[in-house]
C-alpha atoms as a PDB file:
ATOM      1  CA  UNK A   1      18.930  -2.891   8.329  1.00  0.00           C
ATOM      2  CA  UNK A   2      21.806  -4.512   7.316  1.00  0.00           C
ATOM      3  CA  UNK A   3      20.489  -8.015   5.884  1.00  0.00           C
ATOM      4  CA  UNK A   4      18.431  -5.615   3.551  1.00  0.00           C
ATOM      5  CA  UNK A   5      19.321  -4.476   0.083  1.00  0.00           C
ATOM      6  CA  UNK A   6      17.490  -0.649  -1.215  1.00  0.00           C
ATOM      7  CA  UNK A   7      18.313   1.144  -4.291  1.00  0.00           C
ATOM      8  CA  UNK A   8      17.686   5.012  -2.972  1.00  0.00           C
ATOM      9  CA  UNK A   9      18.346   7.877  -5.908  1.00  0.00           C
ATOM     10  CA  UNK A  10      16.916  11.023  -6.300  1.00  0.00           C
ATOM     11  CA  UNK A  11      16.198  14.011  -3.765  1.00  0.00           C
ATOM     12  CA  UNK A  12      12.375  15.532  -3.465  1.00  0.00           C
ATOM     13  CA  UNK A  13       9.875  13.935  -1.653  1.00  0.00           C
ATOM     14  CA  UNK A  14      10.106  10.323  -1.016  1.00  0.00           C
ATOM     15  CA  UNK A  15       8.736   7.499  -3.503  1.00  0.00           C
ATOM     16  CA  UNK A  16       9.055   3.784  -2.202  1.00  0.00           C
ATOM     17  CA  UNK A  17       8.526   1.057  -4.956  1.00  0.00           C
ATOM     18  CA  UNK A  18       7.776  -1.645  -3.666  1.00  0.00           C
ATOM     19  CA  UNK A  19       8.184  -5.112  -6.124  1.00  0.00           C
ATOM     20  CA  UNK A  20       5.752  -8.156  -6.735  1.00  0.00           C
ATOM     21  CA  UNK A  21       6.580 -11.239  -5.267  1.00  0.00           C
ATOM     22  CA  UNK A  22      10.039 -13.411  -6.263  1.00  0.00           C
ATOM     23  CA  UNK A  23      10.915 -10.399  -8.359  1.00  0.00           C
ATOM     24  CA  UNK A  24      13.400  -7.969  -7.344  1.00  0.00           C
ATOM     25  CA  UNK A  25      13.792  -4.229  -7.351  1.00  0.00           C
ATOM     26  CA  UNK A  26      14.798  -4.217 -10.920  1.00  0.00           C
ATOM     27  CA  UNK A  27      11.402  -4.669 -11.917  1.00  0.00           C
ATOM     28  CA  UNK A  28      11.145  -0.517 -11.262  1.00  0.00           C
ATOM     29  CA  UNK A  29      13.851   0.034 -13.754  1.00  0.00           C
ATOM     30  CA  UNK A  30      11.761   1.999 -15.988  1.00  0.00           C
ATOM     31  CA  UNK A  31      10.569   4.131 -13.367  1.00  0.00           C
ATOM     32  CA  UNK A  32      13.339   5.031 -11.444  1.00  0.00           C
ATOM     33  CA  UNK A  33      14.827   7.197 -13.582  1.00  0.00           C
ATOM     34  CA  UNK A  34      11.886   8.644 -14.279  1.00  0.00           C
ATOM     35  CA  UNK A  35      10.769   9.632 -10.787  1.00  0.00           C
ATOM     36  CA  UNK A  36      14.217  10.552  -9.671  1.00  0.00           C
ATOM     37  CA  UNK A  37      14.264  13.688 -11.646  1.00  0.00           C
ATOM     38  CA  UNK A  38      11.673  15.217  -9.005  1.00  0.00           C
ATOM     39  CA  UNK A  39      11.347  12.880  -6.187  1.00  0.00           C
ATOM     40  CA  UNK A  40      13.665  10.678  -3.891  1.00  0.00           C
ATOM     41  CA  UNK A  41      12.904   7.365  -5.133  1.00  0.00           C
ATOM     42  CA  UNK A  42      13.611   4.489  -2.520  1.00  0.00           C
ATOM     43  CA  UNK A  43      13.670   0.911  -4.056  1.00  0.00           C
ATOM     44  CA  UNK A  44      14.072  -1.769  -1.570  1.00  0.00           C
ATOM     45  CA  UNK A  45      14.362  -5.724  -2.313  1.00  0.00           C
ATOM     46  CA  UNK A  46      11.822  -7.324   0.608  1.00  0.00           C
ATOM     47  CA  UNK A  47      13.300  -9.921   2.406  1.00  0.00           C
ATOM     48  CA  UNK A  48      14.026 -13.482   1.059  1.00  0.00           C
ATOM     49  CA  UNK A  49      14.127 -11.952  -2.198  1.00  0.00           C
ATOM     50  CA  UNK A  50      17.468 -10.426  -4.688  1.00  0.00           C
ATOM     51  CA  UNK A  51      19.528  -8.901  -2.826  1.00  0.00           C
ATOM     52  CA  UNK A  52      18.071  -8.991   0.628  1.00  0.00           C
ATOM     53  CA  UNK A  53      19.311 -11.699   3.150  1.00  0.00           C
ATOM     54  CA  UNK A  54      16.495 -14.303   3.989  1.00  0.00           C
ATOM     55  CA  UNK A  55      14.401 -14.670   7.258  1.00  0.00           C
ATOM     56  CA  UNK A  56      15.846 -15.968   9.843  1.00  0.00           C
ATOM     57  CA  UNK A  57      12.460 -16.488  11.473  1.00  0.00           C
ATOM     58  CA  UNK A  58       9.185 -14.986  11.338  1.00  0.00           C
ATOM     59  CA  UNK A  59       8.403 -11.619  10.413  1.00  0.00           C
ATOM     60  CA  UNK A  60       6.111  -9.446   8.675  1.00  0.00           C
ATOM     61  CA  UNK A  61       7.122  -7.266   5.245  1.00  0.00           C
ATOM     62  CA  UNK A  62       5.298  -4.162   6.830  1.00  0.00           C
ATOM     63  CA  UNK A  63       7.398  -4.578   9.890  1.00  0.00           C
ATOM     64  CA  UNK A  64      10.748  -4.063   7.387  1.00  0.00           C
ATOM     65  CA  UNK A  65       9.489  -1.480   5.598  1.00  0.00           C
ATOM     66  CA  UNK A  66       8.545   0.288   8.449  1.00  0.00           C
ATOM     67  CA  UNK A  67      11.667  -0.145   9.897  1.00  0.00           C
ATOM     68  CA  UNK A  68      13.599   1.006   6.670  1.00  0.00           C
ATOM     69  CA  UNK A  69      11.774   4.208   6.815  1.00  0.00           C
ATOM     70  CA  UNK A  70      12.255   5.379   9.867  1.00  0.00           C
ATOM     71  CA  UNK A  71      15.820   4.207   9.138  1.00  0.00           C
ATOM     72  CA  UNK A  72      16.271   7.131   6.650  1.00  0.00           C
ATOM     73  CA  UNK A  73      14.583   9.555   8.186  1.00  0.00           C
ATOM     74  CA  UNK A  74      12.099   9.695   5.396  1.00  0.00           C
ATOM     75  CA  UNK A  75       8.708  10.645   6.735  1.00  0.00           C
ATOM     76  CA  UNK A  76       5.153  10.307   5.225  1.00  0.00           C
ATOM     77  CA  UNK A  77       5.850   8.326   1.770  1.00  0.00           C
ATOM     78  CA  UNK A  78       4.152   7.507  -1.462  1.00  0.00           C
ATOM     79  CA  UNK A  79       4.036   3.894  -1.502  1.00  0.00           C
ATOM     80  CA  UNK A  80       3.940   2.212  -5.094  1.00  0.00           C
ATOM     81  CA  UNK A  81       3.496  -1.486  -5.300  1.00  0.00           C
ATOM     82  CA  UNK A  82       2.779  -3.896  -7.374  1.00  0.00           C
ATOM     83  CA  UNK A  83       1.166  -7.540  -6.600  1.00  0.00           C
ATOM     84  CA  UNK A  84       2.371  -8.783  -3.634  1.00  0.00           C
ATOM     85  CA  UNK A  85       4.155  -4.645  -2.963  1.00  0.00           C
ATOM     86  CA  UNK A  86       0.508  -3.788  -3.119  1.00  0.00           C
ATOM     87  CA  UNK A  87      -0.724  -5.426  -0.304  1.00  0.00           C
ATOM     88  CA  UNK A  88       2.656  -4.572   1.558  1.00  0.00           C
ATOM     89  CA  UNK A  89       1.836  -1.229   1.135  1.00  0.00           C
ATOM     90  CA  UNK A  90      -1.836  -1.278   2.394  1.00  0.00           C
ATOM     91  CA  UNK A  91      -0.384  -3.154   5.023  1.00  0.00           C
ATOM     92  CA  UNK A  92       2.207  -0.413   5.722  1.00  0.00           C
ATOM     93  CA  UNK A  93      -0.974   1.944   5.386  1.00  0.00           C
ATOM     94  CA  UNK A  94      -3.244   0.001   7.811  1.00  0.00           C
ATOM     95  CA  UNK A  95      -0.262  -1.008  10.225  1.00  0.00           C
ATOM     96  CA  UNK A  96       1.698   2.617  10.268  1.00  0.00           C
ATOM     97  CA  UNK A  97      -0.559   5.252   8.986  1.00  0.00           C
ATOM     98  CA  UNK A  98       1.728   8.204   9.979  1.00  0.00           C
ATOM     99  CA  UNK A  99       4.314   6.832   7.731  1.00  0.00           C
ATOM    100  CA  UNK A 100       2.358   6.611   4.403  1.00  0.00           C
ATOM    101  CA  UNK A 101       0.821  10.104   2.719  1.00  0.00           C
ATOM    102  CA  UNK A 102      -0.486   8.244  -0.548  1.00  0.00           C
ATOM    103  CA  UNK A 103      -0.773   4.645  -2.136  1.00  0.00           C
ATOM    104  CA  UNK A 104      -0.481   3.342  -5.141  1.00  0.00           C
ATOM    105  CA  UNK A 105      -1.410  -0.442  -6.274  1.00  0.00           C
ATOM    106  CA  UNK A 106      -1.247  -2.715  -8.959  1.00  0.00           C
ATOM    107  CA  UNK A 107      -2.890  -5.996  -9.643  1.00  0.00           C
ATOM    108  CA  UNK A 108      -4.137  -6.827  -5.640  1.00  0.00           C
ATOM    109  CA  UNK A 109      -6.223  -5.466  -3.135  1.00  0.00           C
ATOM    110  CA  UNK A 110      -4.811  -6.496   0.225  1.00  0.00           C
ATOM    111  CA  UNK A 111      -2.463  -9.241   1.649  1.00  0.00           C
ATOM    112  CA  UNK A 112      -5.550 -11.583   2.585  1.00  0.00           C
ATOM    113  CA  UNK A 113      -6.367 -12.175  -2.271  1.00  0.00           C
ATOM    114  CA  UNK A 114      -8.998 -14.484  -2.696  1.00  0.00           C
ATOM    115  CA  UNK A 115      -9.159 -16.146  -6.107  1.00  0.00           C
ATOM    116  CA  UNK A 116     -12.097 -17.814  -8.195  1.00  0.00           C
ATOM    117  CA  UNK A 117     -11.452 -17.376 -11.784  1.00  0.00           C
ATOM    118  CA  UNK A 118     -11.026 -20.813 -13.438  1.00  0.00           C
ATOM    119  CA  UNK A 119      -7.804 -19.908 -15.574  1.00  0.00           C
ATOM    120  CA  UNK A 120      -5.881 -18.149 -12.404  1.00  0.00           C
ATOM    121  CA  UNK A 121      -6.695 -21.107  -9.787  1.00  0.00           C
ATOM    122  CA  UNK A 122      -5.323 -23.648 -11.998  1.00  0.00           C
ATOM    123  CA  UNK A 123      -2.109 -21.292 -13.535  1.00  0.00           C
ATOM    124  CA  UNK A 124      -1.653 -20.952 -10.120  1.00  0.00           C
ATOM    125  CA  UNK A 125      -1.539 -24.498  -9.000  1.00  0.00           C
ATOM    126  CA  UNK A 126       0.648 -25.525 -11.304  1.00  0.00           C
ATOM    127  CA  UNK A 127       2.878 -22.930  -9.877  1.00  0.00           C
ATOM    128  CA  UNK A 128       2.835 -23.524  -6.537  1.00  0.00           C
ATOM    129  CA  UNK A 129       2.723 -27.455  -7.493  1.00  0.00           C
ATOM    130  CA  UNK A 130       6.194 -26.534  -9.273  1.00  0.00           C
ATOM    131  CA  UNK A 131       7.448 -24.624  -6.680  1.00  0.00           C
ATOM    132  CA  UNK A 132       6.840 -27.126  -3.912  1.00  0.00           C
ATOM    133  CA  UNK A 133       8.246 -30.028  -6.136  1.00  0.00           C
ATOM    134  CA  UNK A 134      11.681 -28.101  -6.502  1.00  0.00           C
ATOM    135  CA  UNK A 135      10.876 -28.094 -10.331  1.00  0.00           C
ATOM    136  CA  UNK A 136      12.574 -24.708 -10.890  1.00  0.00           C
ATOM    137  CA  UNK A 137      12.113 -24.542 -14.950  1.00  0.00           C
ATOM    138  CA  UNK A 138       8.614 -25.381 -14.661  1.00  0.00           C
ATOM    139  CA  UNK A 139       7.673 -22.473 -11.898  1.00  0.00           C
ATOM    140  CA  UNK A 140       9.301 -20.125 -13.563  1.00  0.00           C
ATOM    141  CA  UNK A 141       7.543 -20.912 -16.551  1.00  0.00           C
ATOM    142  CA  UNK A 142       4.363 -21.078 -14.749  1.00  0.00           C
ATOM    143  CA  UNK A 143       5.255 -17.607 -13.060  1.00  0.00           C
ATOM    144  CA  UNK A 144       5.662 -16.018 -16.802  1.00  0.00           C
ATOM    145  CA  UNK A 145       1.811 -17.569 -18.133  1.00  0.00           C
ATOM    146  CA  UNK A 146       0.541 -15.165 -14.706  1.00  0.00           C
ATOM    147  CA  UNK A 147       2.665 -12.404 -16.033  1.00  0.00           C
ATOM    148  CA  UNK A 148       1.472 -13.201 -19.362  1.00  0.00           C
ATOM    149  CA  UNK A 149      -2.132 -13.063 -18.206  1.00  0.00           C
ATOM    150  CA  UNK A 150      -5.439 -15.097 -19.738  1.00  0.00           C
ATOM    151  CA  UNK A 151      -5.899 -13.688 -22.461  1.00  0.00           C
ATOM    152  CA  UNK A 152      -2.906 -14.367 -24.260  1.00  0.00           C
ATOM    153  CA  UNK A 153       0.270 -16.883 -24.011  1.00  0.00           C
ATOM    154  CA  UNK A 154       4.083 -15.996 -23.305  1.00  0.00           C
ATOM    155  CA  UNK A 155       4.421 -14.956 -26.660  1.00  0.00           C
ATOM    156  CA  UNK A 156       2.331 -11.983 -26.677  1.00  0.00           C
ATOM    157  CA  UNK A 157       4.644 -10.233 -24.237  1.00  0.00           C
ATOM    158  CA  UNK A 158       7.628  -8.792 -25.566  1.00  0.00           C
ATOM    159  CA  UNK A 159      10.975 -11.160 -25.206  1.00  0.00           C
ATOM    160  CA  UNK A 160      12.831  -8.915 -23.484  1.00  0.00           C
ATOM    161  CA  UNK A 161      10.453  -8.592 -20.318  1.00  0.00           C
ATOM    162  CA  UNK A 162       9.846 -11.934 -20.580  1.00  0.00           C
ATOM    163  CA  UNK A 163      13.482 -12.487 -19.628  1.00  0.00           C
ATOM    164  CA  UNK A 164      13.836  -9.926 -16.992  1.00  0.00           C
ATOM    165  CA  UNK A 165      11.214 -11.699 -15.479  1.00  0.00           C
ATOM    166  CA  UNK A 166      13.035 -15.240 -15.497  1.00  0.00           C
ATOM    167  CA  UNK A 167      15.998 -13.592 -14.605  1.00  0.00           C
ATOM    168  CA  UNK A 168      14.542 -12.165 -11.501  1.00  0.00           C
ATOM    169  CA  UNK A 169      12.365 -14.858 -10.522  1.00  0.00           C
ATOM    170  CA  UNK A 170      15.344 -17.223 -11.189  1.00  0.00           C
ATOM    171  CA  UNK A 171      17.382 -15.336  -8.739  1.00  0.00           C
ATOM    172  CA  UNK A 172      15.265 -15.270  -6.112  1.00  0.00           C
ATOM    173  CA  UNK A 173      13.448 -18.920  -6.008  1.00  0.00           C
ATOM    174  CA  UNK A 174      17.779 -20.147  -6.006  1.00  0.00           C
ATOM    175  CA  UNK A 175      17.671 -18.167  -2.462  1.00  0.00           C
ATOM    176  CA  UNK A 176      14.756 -21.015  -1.546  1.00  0.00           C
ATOM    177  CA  UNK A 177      14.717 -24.883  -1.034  1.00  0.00           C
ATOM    178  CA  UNK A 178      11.486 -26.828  -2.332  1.00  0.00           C
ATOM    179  CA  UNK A 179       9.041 -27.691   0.834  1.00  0.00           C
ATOM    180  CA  UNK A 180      10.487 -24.529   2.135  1.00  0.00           C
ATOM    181  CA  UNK A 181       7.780 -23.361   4.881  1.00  0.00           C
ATOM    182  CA  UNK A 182       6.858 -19.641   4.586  1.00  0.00           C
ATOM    183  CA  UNK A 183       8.299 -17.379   7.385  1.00  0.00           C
ATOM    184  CA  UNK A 184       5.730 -14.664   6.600  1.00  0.00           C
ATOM    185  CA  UNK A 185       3.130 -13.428   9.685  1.00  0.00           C
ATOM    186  CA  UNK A 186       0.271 -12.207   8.567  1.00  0.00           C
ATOM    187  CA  UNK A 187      -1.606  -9.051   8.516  1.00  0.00           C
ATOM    188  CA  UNK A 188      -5.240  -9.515  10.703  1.00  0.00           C
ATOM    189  CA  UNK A 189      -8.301  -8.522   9.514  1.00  0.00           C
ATOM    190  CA  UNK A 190      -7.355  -6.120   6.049  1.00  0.00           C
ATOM    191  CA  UNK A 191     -10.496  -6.121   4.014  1.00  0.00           C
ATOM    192  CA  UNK A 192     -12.359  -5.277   6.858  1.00  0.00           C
ATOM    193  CA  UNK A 193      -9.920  -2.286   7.936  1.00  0.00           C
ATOM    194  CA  UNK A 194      -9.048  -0.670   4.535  1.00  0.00           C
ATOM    195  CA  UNK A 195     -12.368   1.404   4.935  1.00  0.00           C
ATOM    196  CA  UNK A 196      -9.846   3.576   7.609  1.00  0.00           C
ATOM    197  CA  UNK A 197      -7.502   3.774   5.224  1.00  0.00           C
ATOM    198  CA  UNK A 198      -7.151   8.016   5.094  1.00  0.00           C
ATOM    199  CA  UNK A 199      -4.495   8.961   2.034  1.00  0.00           C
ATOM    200  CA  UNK A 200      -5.676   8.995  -1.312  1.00  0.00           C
ATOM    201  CA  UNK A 201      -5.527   5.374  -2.677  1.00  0.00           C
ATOM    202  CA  UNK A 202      -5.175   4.716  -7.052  1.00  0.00           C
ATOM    203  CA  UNK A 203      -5.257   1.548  -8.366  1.00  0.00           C
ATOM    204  CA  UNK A 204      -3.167   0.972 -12.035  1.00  0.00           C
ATOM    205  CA  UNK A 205      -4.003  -2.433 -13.245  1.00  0.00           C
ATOM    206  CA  UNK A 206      -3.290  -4.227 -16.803  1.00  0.00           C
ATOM    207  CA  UNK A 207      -6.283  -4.193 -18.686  1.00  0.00           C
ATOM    208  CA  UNK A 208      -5.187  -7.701 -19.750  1.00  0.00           C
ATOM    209  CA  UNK A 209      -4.452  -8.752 -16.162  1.00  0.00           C
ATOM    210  CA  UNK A 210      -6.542 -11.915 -14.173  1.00  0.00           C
ATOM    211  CA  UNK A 211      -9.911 -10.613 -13.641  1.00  0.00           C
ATOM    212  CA  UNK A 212      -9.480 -11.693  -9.945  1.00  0.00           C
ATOM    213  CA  UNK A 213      -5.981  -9.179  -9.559  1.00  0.00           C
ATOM    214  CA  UNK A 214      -8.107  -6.317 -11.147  1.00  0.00           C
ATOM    215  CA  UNK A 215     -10.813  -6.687  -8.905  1.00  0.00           C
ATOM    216  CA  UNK A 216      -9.609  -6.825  -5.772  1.00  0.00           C
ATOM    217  CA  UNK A 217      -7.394  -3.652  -6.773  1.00  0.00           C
ATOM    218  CA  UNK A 218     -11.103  -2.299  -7.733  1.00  0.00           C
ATOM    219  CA  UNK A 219     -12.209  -3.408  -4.172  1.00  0.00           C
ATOM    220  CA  UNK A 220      -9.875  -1.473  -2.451  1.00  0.00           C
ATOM    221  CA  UNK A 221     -10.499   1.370  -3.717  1.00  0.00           C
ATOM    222  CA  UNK A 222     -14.042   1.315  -3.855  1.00  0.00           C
ATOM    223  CA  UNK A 223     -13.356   0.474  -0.001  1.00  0.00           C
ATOM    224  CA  UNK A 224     -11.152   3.590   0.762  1.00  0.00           C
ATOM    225  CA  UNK A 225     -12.546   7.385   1.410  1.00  0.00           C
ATOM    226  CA  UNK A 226     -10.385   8.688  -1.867  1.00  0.00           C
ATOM    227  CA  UNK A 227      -9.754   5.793  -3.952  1.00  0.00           C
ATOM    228  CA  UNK A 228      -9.826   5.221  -7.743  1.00  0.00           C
ATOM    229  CA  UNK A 229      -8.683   2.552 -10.519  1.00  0.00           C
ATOM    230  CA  UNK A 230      -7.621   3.198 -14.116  1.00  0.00           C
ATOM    231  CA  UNK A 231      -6.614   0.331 -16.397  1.00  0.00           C
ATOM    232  CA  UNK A 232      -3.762   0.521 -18.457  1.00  0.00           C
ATOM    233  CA  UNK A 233      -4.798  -1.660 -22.091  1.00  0.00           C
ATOM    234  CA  UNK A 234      -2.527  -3.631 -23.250  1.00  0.00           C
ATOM    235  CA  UNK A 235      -0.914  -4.707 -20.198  1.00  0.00           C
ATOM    236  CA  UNK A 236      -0.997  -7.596 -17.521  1.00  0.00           C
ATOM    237  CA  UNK A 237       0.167  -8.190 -14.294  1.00  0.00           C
ATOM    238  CA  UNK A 238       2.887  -5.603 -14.685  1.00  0.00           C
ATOM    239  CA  UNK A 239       1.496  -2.658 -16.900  1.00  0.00           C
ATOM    240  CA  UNK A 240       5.368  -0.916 -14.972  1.00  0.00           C
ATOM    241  CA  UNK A 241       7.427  -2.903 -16.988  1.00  0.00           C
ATOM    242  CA  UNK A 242       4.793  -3.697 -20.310  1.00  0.00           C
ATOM    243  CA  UNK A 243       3.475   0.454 -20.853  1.00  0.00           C
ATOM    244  CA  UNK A 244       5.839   2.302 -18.718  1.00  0.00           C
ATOM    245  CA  UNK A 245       5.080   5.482 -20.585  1.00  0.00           C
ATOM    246  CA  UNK A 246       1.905   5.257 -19.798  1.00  0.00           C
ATOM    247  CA  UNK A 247       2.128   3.974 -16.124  1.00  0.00           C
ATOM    248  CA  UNK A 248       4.665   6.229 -15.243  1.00  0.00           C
ATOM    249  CA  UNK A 249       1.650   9.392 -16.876  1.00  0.00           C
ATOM    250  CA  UNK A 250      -0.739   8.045 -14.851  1.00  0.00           C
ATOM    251  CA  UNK A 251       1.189   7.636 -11.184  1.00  0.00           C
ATOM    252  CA  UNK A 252       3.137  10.747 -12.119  1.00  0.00           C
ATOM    253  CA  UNK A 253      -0.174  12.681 -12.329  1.00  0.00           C
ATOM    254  CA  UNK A 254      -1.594  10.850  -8.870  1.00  0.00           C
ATOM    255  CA  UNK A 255       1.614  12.323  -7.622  1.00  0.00           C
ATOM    256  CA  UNK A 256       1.104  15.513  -8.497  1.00  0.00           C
ATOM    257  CA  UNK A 257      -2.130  16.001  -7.274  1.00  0.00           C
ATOM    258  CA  UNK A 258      -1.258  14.760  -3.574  1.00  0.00           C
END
């Protein structure tokens, strides 16, 4: 596991945040201190992303996660993700089920997202239009109006997440070169499987989130035996970093009850 970068503080039973996609581990910053007071909070950066080495060929995030638990000896975790460290983690769910005792997700369902709401087809075109021209300054803007959400502009989200969020995104995209094909295999047949799903699944989602994220998140757990979805108001696509107070009441509750 050495081309992979975790953050791992804490002693108690293990809690693996996993981060949305070109972000970084940092986005967990107000959580990890937190969660470390009670539990052994694991924090990894997935590959091709901060502080983790790139791929050198194909391979599947729920391969590496796998592989980093059984690394540490860990057992059964509580995965916590968020966007593209929510599907991970039903992927990690569907794909190693003896390794996961309880999920958490934010803002997706599973690693196959559909998406048919006007405002997050076209935010997201211009995004991946950005990214694929090498136009770095106008992805990562793009990137921030999805964190931002539809219902409001850049603006409405305070500065200083705003520029964690360009920070991390800025670090990872300079890891990538425009046209850059994606190494990523993927995960067969998800929607269909998540009804096997066993742990108890809860799905935290900014109220103020794309009504696409929220509903596949609401999918999923209307899928699963023991699932459930609260909204956190006043929040996006990352209610972790925008209400942490009130994220870290709600998963810190979930937790308790497993």
């Amino acid at each position: 596991m050495d081309d992979l970068f975790w953050l791992d503080t804490g002693s108690g039973r293990p809690l693996v945040l996993l981060h949305g996609g070109f972000l970084d581990h940092r986005m967990w910053d107000r959580q990890v201190p937190a969660f470390a007071a009670k539990y052994r909070v694991i924090a990894p950066d997935a590959r091709g992303h901060g502080r983790s080495a790139n791929a050198t060929g194909p391979f599947r995030p729920a391969d590496d996660v796998a592989g980093l638990l059984r690394h540490l000896g860990t057992g059964p975790v509580i995965l916590v993700g968020l966007s593209m460290g929510a599907a991970t983690a039903v992927d990690v769910a569907l794909e190693y089920p003896e390794l996961v005792s309880g999920l958490v997700v934010s803002g997706a369902g599973t690693s196959e997202p559909y998406y048919s709401d006007p405002w997050t087809t076209r935010t997201m075109g211009a995004w991946h239009a950005a990214m694929a021209s090498g136009d770095l300054d106008a992805s990562v803007e793009a990137f921030i109006l999805l964190a931002a959400g539809p219902h409001r502009g850049p603006d409405g989200v305070d500065p200083k997440i705003v520029d964690e969020l360009r920070d991390m995104n800025k670090g990872t995209l300079a890891k990538h070169s425009s046209g850059e094909s994606s190494p990523i295999l993927p995960v067969r047949d998800t929607w269909e499987r998540a009804a096997g799903i066993e742990v108890p699944v809860l799905a935290v989602n900014g109220g103020l989130d794309s009504p696409d994220n929220i509903g596949m998140a609401e999918r999923l757990v209307g899928t699963v035996k023991n699932g459930r979805a609260v909204s956190v108001d006043g929040a996006a696509h990352y209610p972790n970093m925008e209400r942490p107070d009130e994220f870290n009441e709600i998963v810190g509750g979930f937790l308790g009850a497993l």
